[in-house]
C-alpha atoms as a PDB file:
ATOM      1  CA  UNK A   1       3.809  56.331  52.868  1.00  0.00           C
ATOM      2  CA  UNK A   2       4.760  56.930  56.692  1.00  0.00           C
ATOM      3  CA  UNK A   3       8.295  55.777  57.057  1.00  0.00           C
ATOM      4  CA  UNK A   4       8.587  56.592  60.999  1.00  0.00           C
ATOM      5  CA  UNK A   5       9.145  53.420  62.766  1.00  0.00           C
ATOM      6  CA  UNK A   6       6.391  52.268  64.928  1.00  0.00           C
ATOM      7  CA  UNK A   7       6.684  51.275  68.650  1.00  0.00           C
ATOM      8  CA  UNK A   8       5.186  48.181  69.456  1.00  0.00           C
ATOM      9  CA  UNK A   9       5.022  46.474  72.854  1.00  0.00           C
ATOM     10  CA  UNK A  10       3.087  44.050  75.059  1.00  0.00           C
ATOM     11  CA  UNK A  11       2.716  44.391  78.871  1.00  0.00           C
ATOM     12  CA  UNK A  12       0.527  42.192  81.033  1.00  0.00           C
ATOM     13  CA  UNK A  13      -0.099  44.269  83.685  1.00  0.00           C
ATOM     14  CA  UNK A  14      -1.646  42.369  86.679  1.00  0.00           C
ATOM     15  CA  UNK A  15      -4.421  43.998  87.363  1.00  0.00           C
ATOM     16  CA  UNK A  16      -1.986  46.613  88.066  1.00  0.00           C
ATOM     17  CA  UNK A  17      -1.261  44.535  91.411  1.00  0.00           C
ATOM     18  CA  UNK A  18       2.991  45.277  91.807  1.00  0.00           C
ATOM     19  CA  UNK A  19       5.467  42.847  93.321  1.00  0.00           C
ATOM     20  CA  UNK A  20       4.859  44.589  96.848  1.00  0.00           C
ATOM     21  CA  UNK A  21       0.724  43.736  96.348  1.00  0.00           C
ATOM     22  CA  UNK A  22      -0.014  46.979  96.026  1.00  0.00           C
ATOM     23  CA  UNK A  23      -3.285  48.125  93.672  1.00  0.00           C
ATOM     24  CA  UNK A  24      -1.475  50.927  91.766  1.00  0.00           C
ATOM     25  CA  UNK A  25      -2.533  52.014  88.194  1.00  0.00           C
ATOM     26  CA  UNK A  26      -0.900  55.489  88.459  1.00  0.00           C
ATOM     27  CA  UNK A  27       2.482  53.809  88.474  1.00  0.00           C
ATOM     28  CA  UNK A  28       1.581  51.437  85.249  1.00  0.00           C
ATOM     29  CA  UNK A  29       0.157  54.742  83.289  1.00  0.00           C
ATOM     30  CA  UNK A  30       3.773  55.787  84.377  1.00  0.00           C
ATOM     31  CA  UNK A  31       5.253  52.790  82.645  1.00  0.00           C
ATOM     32  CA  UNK A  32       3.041  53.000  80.056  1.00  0.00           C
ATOM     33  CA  UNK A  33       4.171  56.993  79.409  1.00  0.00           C
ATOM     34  CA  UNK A  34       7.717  55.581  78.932  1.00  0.00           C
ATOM     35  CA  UNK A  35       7.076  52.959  76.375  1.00  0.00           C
ATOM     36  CA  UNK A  36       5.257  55.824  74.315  1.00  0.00           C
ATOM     37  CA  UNK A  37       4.289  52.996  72.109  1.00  0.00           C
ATOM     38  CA  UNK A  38       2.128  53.432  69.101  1.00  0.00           C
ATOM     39  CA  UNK A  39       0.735  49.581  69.064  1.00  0.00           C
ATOM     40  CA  UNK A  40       0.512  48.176  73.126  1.00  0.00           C
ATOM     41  CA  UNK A  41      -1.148  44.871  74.000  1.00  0.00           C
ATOM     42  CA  UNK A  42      -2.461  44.737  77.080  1.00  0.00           C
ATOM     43  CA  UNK A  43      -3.245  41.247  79.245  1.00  0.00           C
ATOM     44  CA  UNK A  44      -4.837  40.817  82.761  1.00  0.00           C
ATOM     45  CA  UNK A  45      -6.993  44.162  82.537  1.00  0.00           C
ATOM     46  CA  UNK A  46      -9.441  45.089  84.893  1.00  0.00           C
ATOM     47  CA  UNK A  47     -11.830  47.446  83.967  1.00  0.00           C
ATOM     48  CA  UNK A  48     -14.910  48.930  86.014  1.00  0.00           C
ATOM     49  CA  UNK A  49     -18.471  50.063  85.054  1.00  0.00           C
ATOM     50  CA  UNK A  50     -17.783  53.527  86.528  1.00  0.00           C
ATOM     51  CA  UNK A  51     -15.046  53.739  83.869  1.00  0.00           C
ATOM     52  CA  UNK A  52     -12.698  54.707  86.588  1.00  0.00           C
ATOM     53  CA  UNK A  53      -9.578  52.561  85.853  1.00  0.00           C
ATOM     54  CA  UNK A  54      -6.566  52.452  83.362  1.00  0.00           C
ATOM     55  CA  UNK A  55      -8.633  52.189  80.114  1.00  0.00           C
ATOM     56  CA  UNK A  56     -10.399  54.821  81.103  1.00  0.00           C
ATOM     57  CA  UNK A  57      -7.698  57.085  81.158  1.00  0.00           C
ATOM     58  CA  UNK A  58      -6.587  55.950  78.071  1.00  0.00           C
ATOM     59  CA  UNK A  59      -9.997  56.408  76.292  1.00  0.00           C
ATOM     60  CA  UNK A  60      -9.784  60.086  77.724  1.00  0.00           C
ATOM     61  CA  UNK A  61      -6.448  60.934  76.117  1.00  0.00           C
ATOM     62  CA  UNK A  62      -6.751  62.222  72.802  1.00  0.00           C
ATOM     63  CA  UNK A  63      -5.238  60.437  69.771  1.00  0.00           C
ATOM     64  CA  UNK A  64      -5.713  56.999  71.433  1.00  0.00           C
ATOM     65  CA  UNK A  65      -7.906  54.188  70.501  1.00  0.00           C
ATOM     66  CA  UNK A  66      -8.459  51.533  72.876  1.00  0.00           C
ATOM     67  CA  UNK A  67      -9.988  48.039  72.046  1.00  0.00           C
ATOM     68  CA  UNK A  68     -11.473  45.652  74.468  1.00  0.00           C
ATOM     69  CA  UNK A  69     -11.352  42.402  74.599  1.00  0.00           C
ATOM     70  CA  UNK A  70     -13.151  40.738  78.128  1.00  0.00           C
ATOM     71  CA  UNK A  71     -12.499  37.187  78.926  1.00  0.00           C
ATOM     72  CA  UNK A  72     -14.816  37.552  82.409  1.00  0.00           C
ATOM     73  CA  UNK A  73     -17.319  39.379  83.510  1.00  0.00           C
ATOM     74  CA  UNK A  74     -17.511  40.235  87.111  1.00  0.00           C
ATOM     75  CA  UNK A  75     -19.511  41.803  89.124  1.00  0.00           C
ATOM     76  CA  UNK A  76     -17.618  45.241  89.068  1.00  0.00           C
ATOM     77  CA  UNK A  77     -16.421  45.197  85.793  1.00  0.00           C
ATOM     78  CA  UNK A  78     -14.694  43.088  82.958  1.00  0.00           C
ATOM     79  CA  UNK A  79     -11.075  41.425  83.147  1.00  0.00           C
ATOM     80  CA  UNK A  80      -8.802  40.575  79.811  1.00  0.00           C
ATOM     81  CA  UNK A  81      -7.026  41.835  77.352  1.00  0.00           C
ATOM     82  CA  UNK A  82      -7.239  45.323  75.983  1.00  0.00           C
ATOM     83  CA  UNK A  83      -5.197  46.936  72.628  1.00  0.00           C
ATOM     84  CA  UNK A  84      -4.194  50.709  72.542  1.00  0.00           C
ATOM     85  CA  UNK A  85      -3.344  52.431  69.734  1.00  0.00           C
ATOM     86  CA  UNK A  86      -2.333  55.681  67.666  1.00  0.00           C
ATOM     87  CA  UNK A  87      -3.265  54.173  64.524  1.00  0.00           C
ATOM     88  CA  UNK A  88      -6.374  54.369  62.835  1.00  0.00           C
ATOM     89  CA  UNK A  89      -8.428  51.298  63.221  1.00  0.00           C
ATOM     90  CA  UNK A  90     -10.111  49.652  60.466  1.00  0.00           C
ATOM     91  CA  UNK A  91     -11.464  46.982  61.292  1.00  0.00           C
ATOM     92  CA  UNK A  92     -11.578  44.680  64.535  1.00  0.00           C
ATOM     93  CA  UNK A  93     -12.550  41.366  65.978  1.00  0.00           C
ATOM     94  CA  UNK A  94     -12.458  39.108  69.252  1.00  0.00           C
ATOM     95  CA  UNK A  95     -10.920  35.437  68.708  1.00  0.00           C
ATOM     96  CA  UNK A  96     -12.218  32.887  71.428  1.00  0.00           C
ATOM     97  CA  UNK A  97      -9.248  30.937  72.331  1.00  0.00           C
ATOM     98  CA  UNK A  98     -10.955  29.091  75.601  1.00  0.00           C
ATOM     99  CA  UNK A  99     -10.696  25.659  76.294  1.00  0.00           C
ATOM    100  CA  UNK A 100     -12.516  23.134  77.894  1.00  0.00           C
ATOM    101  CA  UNK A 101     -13.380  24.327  81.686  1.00  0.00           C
ATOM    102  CA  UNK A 102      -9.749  26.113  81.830  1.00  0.00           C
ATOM    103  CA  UNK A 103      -9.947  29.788  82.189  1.00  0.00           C
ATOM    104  CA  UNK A 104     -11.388  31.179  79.321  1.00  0.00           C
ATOM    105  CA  UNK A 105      -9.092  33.339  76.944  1.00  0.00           C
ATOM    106  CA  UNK A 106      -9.247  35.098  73.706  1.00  0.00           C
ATOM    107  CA  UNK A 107      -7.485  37.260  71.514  1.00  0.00           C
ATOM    108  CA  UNK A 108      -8.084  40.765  69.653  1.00  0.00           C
ATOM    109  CA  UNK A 109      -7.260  40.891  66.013  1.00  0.00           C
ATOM    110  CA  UNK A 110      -7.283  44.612  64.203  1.00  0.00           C
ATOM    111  CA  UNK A 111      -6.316  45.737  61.143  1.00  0.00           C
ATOM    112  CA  UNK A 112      -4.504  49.056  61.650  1.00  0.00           C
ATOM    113  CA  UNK A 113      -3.503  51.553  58.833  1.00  0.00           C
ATOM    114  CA  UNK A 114      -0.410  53.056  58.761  1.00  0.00           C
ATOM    115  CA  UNK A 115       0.278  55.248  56.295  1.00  0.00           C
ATOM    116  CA  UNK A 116      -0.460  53.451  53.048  1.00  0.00           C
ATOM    117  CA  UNK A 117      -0.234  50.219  54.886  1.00  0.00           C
ATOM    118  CA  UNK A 118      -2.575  48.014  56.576  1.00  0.00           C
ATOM    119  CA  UNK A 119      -1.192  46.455  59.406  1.00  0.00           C
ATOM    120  CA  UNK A 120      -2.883  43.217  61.083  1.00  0.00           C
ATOM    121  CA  UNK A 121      -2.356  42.885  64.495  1.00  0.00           C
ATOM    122  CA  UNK A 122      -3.280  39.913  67.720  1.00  0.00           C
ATOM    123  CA  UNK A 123      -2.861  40.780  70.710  1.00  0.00           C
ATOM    124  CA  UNK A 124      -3.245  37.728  73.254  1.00  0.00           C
ATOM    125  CA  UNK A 125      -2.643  35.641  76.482  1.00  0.00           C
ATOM    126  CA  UNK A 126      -2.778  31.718  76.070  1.00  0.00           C
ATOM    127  CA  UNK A 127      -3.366  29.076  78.716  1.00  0.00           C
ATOM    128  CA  UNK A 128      -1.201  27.667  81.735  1.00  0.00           C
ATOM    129  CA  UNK A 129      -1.440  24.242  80.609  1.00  0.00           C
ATOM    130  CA  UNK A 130       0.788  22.788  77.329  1.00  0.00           C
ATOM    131  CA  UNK A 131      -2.176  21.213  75.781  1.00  0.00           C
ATOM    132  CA  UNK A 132      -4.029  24.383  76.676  1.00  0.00           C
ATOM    133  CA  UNK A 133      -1.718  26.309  74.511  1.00  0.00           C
ATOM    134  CA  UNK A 134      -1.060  23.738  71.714  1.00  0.00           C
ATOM    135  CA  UNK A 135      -4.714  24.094  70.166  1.00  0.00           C
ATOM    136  CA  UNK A 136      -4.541  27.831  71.486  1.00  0.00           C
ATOM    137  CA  UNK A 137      -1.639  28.222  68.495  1.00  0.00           C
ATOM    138  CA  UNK A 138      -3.353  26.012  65.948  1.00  0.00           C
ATOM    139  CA  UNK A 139      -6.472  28.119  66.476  1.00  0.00           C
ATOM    140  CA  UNK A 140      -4.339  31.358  65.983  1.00  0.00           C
ATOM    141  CA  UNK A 141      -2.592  30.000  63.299  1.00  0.00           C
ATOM    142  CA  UNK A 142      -5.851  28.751  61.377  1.00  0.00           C
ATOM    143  CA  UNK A 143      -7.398  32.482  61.622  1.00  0.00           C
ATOM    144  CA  UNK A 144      -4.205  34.215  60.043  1.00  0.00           C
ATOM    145  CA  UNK A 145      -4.071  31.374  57.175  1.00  0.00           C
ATOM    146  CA  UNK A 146      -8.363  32.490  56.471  1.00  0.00           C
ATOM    147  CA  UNK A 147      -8.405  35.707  56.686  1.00  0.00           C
ATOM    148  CA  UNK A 148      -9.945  37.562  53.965  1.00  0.00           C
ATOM    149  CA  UNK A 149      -8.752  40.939  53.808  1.00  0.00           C
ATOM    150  CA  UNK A 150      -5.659  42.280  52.148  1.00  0.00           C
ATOM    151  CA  UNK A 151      -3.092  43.347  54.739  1.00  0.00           C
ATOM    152  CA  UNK A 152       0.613  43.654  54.257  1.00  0.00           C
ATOM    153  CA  UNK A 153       1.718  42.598  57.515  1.00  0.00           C
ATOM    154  CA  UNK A 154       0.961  40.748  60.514  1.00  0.00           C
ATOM    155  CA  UNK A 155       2.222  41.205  64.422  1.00  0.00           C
ATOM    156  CA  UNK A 156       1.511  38.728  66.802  1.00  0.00           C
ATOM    157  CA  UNK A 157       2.172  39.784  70.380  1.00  0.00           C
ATOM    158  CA  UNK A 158       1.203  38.897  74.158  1.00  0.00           C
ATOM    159  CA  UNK A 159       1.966  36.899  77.070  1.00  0.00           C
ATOM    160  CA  UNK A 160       2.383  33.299  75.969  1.00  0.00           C
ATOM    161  CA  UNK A 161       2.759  31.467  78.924  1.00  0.00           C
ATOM    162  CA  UNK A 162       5.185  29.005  76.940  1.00  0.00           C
ATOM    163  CA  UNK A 163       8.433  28.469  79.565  1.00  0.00           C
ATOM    164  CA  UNK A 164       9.479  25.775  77.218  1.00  0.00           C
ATOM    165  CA  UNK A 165      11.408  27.386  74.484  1.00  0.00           C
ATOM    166  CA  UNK A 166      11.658  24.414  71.964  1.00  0.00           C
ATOM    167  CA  UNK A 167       7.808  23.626  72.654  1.00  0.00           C
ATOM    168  CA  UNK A 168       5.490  22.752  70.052  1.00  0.00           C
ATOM    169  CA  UNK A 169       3.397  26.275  69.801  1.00  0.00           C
ATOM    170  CA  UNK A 170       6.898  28.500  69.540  1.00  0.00           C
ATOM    171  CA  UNK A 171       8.650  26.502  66.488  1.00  0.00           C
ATOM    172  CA  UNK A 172       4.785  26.022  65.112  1.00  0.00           C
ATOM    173  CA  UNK A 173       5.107  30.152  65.182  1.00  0.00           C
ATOM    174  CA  UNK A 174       8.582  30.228  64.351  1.00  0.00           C
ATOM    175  CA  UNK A 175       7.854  28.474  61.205  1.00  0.00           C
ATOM    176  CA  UNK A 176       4.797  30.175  60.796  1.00  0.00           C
ATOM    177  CA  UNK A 177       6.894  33.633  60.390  1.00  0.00           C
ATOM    178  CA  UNK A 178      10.165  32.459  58.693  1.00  0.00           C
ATOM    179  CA  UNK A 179      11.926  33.297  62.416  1.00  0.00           C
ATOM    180  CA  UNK A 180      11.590  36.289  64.940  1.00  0.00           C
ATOM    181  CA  UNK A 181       9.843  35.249  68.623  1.00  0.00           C
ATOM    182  CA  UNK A 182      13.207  35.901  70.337  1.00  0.00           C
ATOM    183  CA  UNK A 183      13.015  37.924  73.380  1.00  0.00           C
ATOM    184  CA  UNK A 184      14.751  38.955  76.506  1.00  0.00           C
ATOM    185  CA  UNK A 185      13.240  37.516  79.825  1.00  0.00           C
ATOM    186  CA  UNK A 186       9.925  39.470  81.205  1.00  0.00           C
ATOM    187  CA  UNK A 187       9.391  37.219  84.067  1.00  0.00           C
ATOM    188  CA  UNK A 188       9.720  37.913  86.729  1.00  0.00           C
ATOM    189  CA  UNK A 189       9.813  40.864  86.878  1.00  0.00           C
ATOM    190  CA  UNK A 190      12.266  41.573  89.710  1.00  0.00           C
ATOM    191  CA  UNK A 191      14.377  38.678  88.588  1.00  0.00           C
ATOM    192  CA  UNK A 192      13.428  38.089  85.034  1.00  0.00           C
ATOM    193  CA  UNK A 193      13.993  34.287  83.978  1.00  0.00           C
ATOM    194  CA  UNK A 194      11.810  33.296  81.368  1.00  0.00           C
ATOM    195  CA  UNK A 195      10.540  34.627  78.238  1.00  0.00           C
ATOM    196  CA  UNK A 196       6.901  34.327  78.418  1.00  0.00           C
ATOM    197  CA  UNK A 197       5.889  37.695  76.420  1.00  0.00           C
ATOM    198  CA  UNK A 198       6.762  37.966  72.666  1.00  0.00           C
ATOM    199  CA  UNK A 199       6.141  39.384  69.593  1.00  0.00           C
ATOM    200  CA  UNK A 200       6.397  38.479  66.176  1.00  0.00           C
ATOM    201  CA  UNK A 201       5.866  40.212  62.720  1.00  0.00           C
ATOM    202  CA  UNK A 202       5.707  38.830  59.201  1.00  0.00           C
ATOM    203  CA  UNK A 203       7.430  40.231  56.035  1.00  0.00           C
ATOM    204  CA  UNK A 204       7.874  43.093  54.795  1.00  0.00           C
ATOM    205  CA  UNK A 205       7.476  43.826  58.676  1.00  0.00           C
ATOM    206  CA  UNK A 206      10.514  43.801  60.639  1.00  0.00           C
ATOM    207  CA  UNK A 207      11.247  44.197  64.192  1.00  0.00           C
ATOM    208  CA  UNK A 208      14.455  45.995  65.524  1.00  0.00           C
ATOM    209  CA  UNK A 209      15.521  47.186  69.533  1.00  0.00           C
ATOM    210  CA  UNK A 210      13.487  44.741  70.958  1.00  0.00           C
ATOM    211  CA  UNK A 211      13.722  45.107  74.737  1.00  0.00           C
ATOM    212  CA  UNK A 212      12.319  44.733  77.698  1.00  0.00           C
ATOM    213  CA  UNK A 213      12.812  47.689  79.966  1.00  0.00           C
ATOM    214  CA  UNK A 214      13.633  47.230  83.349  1.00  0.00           C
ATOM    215  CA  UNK A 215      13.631  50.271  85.232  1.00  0.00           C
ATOM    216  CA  UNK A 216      13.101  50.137  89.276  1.00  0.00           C
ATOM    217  CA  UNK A 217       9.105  51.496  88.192  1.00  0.00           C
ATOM    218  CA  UNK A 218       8.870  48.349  86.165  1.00  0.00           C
ATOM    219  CA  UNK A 219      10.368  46.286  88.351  1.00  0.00           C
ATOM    220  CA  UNK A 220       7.627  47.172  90.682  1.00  0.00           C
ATOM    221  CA  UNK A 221       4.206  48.111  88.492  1.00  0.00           C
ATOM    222  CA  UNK A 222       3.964  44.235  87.726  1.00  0.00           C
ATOM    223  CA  UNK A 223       5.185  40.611  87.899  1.00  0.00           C
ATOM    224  CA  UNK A 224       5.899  40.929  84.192  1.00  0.00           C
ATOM    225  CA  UNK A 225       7.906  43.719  82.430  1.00  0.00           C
ATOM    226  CA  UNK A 226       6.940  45.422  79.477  1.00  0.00           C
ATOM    227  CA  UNK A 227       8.420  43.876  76.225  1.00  0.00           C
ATOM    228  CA  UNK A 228       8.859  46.681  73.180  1.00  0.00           C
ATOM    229  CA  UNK A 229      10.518  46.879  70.302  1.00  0.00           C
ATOM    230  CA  UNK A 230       9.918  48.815  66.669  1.00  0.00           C
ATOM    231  CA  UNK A 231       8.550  47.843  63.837  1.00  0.00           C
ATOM    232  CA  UNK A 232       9.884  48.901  60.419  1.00  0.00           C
ATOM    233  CA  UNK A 233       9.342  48.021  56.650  1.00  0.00           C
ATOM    234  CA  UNK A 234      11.227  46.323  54.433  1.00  0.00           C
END
């Protein structure tokens, strides 16, 4: 059984559009380098039929594993959500999590192993609107109380767009995994305020050094800042 501690984070990346509106992936691969995370959860990806964007770089490095998970198609590509890993992946799927006419929005659920574990992990980004992100939750919630497979743990990470903190889809979560959810503000990035990106494992999982690094590249890469943290067993 591995015993290393995994690094987990989440970064929603803006199309890799910084606070001074510049179009710069090079400086988000840079971010990237720094969390050197095993598990990352990507949200507002774009990605381009000539393959020549951030995912593609990360499909080119060995060791890496990168699952997509489109919300729109465009004319130039796919935008959404994307989860690298280091892990070996088992098994994957793509959650619809749209609503109504609102923007549409899913999540990516894969079973990772690590060492003699199997790790579940969704990666997401839910709605603007409260109501949005009320059945958003309950549909999240429904697929992690039905799934079939044995796994020993489950992590739960993204950009949750919840800025109220006692609001109906965090303590439905809280609840959900005994606890855990806290975070440092992400957003915004040069000022951070609110704590829209989270993560969240359930027992024998734990999560430890959970952070949100805010170096002057961060600062600038995105409106968001990564959030990371590690992920040990009980």
């Amino acid at each position: 059984m591995s015993r290393r501690p995994l690094v987990v984070a989440t970064y929603n990346i803006h199309g890799c559009v910084g606070t001074d509106g510049c179009f710069d992936p090079v400086r988000v691969r840079a971010v990237l380098t720094g969390l050197d995370a095993d598990v990352l959860a990507l949200q507002e990806v774009e990605t381009y039929h000539h393959g020549d964007d951030l995912l593609g770089a990360c499909r080119a490095r060995a060791g890496l594993q990168v699952i997509s998970g489109p919300t729109l198609l465009r004319e130039q590509g796919q935008y959404g959500n994307a989860l690298i890993t280091r892990l070996p992946v088992l098994d994957y799927a793509l959650i619809d999590l749209s609503v109504g006419q609102r923007e549409a929005r899913s999540a990516i659920r894969a079973v990772l192993a690590h060492g003699d574990r199997r790790l579940a992990v969704i990666a997401t980004h839910l709605g603007l609107r409260p109501a949005e992100r009320r059945l958003q939750v309950r549909r999240l919630l429904a697929v992690m109380q039905a799934a079939r497979e044995p796994v020993d743990a489950t992590v739960l990470l993204g950009d949750f767009n919840e800025w109220f903190l006692w609001g109906r889809p965090l303590r439905w979560l809280q609840r959900h995994f005994a606890g855990g959810g806290t975070a440092p503000p992400t957003f915004p990035s040069r000022c951070p305020l609110f704590r829209l990106d989270r993560i969240w494992a359930s027992a024998p999982a734990r999560l430890t050094r959970l952070h949100a690094p805010r170096t002057a590249l961060a600062r600038r890469a995105s409106d968001h800042l990564p959030l990371a943290c590690e992920l040990r067993w009980s």
